[in-house]
PDB file of N, CA and C in Angstrom:
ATOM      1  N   UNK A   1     -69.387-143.789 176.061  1.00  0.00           N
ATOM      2  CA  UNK A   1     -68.007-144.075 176.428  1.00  0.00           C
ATOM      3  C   UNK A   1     -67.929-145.219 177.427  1.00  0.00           C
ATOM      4  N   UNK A   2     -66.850-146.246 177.416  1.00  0.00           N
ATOM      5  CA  UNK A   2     -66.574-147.362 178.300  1.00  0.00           C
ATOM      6  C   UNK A   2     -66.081-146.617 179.671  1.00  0.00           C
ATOM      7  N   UNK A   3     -66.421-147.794 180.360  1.00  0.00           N
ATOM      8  CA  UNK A   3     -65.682-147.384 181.861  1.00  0.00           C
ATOM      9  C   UNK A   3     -64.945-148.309 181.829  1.00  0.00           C
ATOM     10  N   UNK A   4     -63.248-148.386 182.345  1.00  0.00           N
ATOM     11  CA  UNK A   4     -62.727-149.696 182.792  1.00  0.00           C
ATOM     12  C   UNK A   4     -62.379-149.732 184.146  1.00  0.00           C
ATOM     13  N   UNK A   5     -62.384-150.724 184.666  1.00  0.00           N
ATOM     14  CA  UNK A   5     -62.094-151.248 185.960  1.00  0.00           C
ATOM     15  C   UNK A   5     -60.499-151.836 185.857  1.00  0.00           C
ATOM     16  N   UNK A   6     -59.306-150.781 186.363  1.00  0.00           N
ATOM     17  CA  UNK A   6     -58.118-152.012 186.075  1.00  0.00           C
ATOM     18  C   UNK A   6     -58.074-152.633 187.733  1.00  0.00           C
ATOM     19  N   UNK A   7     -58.033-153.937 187.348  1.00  0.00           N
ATOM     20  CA  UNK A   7     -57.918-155.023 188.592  1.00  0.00           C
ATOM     21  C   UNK A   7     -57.109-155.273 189.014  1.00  0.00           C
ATOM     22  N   UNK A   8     -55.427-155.381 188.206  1.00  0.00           N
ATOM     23  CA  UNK A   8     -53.973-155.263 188.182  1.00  0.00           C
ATOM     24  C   UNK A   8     -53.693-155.200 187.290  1.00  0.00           C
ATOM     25  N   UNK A   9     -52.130-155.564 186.892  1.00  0.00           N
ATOM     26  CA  UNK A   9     -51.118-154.456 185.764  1.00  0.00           C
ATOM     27  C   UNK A   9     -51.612-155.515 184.749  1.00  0.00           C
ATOM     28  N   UNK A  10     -52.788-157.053 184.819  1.00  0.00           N
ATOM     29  CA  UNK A  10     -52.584-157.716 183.688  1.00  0.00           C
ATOM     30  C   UNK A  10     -54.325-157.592 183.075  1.00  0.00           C
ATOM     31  N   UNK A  11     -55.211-157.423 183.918  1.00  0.00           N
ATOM     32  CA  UNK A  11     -56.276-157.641 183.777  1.00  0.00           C
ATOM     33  C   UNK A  11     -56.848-156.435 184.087  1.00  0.00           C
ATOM     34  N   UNK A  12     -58.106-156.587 183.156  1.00  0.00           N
ATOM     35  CA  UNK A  12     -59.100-155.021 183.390  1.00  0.00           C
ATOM     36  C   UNK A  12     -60.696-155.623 183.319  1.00  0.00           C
ATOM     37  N   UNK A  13     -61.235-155.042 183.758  1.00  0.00           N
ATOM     38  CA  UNK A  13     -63.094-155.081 183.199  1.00  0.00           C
ATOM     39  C   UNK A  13     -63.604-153.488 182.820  1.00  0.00           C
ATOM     40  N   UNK A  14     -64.240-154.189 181.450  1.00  0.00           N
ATOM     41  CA  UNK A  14     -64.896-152.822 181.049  1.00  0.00           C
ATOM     42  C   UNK A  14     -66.063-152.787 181.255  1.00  0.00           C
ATOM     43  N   UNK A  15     -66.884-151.748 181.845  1.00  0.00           N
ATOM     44  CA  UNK A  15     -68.383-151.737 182.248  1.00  0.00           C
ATOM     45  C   UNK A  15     -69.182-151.013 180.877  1.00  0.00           C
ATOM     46  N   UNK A  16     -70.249-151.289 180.486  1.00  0.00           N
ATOM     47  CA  UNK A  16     -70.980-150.530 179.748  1.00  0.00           C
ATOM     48  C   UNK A  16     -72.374-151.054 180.079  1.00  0.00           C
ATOM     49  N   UNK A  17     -73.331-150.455 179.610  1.00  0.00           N
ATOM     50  CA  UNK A  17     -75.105-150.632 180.123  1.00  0.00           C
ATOM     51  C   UNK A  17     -75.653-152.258 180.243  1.00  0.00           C
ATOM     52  N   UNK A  18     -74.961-152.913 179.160  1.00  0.00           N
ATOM     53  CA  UNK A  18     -75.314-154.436 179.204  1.00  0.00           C
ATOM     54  C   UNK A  18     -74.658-155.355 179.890  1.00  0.00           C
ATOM     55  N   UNK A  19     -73.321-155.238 179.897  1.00  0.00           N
ATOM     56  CA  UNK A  19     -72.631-156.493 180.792  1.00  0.00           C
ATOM     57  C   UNK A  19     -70.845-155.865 181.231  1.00  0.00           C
ATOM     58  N   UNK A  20     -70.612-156.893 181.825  1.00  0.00           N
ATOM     59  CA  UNK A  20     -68.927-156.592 182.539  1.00  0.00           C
ATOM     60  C   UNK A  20     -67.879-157.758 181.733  1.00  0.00           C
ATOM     61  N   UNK A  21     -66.912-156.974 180.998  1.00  0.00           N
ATOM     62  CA  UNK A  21     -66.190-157.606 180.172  1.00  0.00           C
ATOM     63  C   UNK A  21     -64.803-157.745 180.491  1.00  0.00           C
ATOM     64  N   UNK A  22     -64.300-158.815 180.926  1.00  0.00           N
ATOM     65  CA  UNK A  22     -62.709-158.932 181.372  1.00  0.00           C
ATOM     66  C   UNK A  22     -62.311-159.309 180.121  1.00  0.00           C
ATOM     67  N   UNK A  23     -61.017-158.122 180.448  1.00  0.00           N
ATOM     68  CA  UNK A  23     -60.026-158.601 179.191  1.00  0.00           C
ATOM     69  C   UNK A  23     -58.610-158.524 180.184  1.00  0.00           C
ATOM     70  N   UNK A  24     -57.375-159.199 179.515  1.00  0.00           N
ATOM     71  CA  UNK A  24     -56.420-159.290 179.617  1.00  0.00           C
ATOM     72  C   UNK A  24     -55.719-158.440 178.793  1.00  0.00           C
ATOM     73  N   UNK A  25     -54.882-157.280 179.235  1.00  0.00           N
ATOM     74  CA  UNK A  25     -53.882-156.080 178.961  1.00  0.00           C
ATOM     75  C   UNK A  25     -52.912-156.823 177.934  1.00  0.00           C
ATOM     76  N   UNK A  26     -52.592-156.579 177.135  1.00  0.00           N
ATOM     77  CA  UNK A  26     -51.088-157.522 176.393  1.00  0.00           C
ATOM     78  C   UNK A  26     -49.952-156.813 176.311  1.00  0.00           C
ATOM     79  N   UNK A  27     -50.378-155.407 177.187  1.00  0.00           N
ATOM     80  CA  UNK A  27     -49.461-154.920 177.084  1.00  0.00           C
ATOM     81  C   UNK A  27     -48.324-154.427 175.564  1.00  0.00           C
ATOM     82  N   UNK A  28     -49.766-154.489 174.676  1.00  0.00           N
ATOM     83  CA  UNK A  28     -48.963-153.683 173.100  1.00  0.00           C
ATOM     84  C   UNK A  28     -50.064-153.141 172.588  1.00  0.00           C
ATOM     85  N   UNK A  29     -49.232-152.262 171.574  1.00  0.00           N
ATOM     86  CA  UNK A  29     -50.441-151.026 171.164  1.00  0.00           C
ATOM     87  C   UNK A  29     -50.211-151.583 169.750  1.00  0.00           C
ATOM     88  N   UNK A  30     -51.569-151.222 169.291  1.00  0.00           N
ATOM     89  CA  UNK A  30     -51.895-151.554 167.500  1.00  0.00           C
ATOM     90  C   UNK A  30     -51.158-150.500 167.142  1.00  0.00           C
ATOM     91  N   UNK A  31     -51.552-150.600 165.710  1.00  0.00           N
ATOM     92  CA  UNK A  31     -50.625-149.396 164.780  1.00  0.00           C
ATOM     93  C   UNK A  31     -50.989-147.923 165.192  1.00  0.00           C
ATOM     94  N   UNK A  32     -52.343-147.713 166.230  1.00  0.00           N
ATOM     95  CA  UNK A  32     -53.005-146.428 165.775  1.00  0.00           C
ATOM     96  C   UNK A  32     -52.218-146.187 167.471  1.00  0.00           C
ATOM     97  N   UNK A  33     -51.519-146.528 168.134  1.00  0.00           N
ATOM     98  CA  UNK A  33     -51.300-146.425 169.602  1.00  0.00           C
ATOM     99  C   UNK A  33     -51.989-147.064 170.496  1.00  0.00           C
ATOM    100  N   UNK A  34     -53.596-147.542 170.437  1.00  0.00           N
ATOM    101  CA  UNK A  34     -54.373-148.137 171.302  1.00  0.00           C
ATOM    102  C   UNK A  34     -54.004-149.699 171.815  1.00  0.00           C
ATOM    103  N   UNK A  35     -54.028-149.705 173.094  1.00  0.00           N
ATOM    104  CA  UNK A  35     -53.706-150.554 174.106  1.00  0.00           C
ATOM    105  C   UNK A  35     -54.558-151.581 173.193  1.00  0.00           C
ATOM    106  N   UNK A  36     -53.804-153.103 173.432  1.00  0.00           N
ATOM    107  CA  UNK A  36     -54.280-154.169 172.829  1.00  0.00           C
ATOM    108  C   UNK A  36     -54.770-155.162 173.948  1.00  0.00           C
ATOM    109  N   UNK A  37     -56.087-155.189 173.900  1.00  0.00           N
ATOM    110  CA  UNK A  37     -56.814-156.449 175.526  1.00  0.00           C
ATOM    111  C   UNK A  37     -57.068-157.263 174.177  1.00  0.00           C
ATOM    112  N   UNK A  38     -57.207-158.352 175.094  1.00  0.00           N
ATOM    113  CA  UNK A  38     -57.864-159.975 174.954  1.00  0.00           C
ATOM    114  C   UNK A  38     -59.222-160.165 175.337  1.00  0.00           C
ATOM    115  N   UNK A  39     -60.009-160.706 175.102  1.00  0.00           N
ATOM    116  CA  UNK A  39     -61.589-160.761 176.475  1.00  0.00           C
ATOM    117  C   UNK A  39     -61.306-162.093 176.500  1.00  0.00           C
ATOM    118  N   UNK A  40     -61.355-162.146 178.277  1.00  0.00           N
ATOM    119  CA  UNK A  40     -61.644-163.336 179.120  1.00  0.00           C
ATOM    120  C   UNK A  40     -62.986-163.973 178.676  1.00  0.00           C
ATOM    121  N   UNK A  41     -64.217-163.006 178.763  1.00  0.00           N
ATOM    122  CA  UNK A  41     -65.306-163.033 178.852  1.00  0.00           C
ATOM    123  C   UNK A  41     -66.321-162.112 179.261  1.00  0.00           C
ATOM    124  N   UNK A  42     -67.735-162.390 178.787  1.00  0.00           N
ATOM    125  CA  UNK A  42     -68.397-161.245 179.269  1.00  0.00           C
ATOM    126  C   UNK A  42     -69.503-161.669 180.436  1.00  0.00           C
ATOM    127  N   UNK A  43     -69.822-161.159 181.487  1.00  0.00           N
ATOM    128  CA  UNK A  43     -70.246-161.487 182.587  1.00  0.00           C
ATOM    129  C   UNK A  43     -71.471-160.556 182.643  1.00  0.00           C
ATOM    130  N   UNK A  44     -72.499-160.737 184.048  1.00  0.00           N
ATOM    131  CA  UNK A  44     -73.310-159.975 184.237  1.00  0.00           C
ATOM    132  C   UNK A  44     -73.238-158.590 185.326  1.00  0.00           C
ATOM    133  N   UNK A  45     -71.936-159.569 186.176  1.00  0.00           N
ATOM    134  CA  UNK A  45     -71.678-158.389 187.478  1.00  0.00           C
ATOM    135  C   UNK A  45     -70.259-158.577 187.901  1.00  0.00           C
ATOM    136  N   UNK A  46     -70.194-157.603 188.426  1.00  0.00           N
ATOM    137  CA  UNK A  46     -68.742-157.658 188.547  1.00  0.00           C
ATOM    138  C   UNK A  46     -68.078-158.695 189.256  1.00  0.00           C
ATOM    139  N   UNK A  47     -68.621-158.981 190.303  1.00  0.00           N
ATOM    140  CA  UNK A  47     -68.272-159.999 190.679  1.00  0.00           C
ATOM    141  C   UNK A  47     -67.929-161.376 189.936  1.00  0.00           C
ATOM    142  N   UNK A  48     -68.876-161.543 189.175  1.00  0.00           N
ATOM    143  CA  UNK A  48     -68.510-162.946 188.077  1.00  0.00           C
ATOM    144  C   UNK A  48     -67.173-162.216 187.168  1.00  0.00           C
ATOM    145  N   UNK A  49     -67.370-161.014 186.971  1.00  0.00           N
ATOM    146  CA  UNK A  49     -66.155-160.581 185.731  1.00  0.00           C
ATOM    147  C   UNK A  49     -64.953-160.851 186.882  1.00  0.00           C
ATOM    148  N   UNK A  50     -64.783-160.479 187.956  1.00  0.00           N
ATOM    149  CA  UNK A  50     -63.589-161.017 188.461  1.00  0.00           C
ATOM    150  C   UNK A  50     -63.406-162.336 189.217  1.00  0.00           C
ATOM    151  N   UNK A  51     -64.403-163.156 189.088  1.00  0.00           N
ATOM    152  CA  UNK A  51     -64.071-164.682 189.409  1.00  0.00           C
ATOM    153  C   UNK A  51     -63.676-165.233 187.605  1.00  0.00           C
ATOM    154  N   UNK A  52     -64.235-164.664 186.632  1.00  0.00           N
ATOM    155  CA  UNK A  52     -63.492-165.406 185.495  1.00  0.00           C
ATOM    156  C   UNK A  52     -61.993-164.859 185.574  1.00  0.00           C
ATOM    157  N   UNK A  53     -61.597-163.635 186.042  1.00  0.00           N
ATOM    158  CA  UNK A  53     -60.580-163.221 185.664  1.00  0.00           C
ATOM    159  C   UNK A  53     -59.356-163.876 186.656  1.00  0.00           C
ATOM    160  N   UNK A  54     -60.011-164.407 187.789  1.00  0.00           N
ATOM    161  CA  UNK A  54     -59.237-165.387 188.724  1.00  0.00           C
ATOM    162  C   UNK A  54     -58.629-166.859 187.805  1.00  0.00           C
ATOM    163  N   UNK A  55     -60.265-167.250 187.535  1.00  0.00           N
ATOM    164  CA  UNK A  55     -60.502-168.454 186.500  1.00  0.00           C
ATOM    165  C   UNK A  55     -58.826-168.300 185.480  1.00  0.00           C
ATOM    166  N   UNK A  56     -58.705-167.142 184.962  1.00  0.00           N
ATOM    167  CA  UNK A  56     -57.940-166.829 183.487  1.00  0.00           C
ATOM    168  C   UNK A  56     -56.192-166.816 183.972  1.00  0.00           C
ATOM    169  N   UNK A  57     -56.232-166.312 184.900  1.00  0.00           N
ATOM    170  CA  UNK A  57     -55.353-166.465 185.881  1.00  0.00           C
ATOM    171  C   UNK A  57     -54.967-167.875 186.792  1.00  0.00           C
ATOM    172  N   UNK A  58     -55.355-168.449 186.916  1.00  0.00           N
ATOM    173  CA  UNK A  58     -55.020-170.014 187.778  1.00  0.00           C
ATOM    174  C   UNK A  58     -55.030-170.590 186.172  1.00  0.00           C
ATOM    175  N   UNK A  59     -55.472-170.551 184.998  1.00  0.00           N
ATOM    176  CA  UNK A  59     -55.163-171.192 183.841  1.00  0.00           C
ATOM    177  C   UNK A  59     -53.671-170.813 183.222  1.00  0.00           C
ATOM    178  N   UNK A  60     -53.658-169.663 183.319  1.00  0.00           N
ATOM    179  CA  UNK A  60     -52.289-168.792 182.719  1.00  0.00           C
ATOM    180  C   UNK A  60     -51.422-169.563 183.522  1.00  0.00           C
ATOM    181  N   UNK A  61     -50.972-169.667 184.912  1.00  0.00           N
ATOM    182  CA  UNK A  61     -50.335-170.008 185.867  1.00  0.00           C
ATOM    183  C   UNK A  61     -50.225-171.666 185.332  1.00  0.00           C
ATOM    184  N   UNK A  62     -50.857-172.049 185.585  1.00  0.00           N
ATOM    185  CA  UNK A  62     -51.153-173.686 185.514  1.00  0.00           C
ATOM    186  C   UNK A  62     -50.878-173.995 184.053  1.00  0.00           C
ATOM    187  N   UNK A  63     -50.612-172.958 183.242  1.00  0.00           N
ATOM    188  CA  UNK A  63     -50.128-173.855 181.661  1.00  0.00           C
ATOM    189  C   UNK A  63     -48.613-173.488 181.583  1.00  0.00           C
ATOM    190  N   UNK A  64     -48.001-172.691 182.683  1.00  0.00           N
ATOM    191  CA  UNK A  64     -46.452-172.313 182.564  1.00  0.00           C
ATOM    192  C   UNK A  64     -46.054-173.205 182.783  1.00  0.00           C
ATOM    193  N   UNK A  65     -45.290-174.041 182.402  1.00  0.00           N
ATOM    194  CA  UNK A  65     -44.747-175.007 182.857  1.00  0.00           C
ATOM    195  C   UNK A  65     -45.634-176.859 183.224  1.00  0.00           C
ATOM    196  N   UNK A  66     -45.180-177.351 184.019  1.00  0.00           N
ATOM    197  CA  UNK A  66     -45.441-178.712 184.604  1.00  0.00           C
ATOM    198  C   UNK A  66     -45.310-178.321 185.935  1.00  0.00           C
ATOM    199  N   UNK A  67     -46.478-178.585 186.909  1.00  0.00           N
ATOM    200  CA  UNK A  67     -46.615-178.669 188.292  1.00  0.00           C
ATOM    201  C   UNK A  67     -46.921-180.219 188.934  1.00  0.00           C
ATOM    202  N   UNK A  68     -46.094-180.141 189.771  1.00  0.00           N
ATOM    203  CA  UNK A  68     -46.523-181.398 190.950  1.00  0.00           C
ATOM    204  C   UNK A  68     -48.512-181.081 191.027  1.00  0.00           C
ATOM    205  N   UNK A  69     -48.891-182.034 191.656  1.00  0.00           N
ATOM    206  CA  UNK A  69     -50.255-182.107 192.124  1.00  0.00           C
ATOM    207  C   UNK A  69     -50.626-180.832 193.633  1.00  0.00           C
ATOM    208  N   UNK A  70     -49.761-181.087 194.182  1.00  0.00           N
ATOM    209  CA  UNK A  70     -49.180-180.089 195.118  1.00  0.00           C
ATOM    210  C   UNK A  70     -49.227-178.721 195.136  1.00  0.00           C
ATOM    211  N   UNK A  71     -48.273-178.752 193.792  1.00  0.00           N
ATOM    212  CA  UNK A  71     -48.118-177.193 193.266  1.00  0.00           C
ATOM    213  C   UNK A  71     -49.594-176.526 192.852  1.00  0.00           C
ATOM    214  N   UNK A  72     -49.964-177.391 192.163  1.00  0.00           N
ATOM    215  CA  UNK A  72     -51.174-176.701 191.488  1.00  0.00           C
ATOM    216  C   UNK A  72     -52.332-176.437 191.868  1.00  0.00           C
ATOM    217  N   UNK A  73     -52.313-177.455 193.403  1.00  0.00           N
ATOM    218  CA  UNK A  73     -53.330-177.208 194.517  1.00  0.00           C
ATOM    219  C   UNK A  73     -53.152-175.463 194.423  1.00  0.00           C
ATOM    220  N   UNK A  74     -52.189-175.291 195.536  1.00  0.00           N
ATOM    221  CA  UNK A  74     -51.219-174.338 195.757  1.00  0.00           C
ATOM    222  C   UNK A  74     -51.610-173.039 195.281  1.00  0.00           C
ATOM    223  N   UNK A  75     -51.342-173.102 193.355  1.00  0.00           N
ATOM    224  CA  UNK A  75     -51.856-172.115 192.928  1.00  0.00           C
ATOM    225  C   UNK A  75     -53.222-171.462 193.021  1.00  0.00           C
ATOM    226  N   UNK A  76     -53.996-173.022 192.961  1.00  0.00           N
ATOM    227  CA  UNK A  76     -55.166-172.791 192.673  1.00  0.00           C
ATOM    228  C   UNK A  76     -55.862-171.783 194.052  1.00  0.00           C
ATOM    229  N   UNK A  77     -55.093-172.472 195.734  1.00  0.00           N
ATOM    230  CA  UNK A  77     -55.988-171.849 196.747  1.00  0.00           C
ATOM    231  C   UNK A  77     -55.125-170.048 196.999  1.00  0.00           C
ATOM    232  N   UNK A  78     -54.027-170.221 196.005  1.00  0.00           N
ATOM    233  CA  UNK A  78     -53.537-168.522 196.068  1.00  0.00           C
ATOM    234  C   UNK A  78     -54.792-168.067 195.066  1.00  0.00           C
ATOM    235  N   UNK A  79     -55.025-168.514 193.933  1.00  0.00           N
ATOM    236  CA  UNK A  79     -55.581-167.733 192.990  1.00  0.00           C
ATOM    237  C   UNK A  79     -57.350-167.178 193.606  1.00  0.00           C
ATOM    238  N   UNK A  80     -57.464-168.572 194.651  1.00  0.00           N
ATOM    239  CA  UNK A  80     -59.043-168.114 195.060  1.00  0.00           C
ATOM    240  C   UNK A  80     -58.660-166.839 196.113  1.00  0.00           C
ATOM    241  N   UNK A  81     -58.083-167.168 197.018  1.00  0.00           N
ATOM    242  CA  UNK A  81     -57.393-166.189 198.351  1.00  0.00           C
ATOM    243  C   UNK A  81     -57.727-164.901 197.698  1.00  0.00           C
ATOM    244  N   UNK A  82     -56.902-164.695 196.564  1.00  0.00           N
ATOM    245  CA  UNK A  82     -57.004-163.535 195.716  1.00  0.00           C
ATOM    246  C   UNK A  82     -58.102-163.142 195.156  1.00  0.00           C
ATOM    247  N   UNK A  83     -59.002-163.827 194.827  1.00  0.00           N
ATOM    248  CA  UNK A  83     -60.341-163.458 194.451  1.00  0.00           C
ATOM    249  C   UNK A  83     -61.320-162.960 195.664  1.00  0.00           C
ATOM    250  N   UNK A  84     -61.194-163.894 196.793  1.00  0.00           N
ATOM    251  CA  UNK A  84     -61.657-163.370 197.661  1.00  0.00           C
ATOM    252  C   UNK A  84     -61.664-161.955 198.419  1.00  0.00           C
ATOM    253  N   UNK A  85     -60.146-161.742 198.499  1.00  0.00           N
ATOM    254  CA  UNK A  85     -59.643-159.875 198.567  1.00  0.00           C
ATOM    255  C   UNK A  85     -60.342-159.269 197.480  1.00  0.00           C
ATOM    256  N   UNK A  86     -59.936-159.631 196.329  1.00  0.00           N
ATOM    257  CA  UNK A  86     -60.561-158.611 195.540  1.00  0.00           C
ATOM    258  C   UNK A  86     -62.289-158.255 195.479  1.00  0.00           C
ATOM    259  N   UNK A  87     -62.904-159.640 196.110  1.00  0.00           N
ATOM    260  CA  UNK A  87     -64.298-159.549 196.348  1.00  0.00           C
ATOM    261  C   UNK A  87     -64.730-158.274 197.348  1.00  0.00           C
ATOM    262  N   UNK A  88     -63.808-158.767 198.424  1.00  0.00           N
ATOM    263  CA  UNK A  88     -64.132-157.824 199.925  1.00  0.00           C
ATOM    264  C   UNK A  88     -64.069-156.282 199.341  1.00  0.00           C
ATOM    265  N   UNK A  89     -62.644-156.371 198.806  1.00  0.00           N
ATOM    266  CA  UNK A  89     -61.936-154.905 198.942  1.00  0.00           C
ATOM    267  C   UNK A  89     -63.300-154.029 197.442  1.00  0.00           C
ATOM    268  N   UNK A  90     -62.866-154.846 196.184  1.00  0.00           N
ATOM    269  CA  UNK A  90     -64.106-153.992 195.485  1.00  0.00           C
ATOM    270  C   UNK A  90     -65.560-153.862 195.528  1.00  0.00           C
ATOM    271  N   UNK A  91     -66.203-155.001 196.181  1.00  0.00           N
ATOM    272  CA  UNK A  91     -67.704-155.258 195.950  1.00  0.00           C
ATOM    273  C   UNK A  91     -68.033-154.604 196.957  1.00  0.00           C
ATOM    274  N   UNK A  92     -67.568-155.056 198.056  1.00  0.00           N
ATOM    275  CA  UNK A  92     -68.395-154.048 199.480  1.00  0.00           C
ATOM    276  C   UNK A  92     -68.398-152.805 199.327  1.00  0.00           C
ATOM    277  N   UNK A  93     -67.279-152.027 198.328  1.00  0.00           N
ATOM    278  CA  UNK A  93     -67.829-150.760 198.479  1.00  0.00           C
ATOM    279  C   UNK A  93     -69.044-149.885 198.104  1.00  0.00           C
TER     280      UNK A  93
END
């Protein structure tokens, strides 16, 4: 059986014996009811599964629209900020 890690309401990592797999939630169920993810990618530790999932995130963000140079700084040092919490708060434990 999988383990998942949900990271927030958009992103998850699933753990199993070989590697850490971020997927993105889509928030719809196939025909049979089961939740429909995306994979970001598959990583070795968790830590990399949630720096791609930062990665997937500052891309998502950054293709909405047209940003100033500014803006997209912007996003980019929220999207690390955020990786960094999520480093502290899950890895150290």
């Amino acid at each position: 059986g999988d383990r998942m890690i949900r990271v927030n309401e958009d992103y998850v990592v699933d753990v199993d014996k070989l590697c850490y797999t971020a997927k993105i939630d889509k928030h719809k169920q196939d025909k049979k009811g089961n939740d429909i993810y995306e994979v970001v990618g598959y990583y070795g530790t968790l830590g990399e599964a949630l720096g791609g999932i930062v990665r997937s995130m500052k891309r998502n963000r950054l293709s909405e629209g047209t940003h100033t140079l500014r803006e997209a700084i912007q996003i980019i040092d929220e999207s690390n900020a955020y990786l960094k919490d999520l480093l502290e708060e899950k890895v150290a434990e």
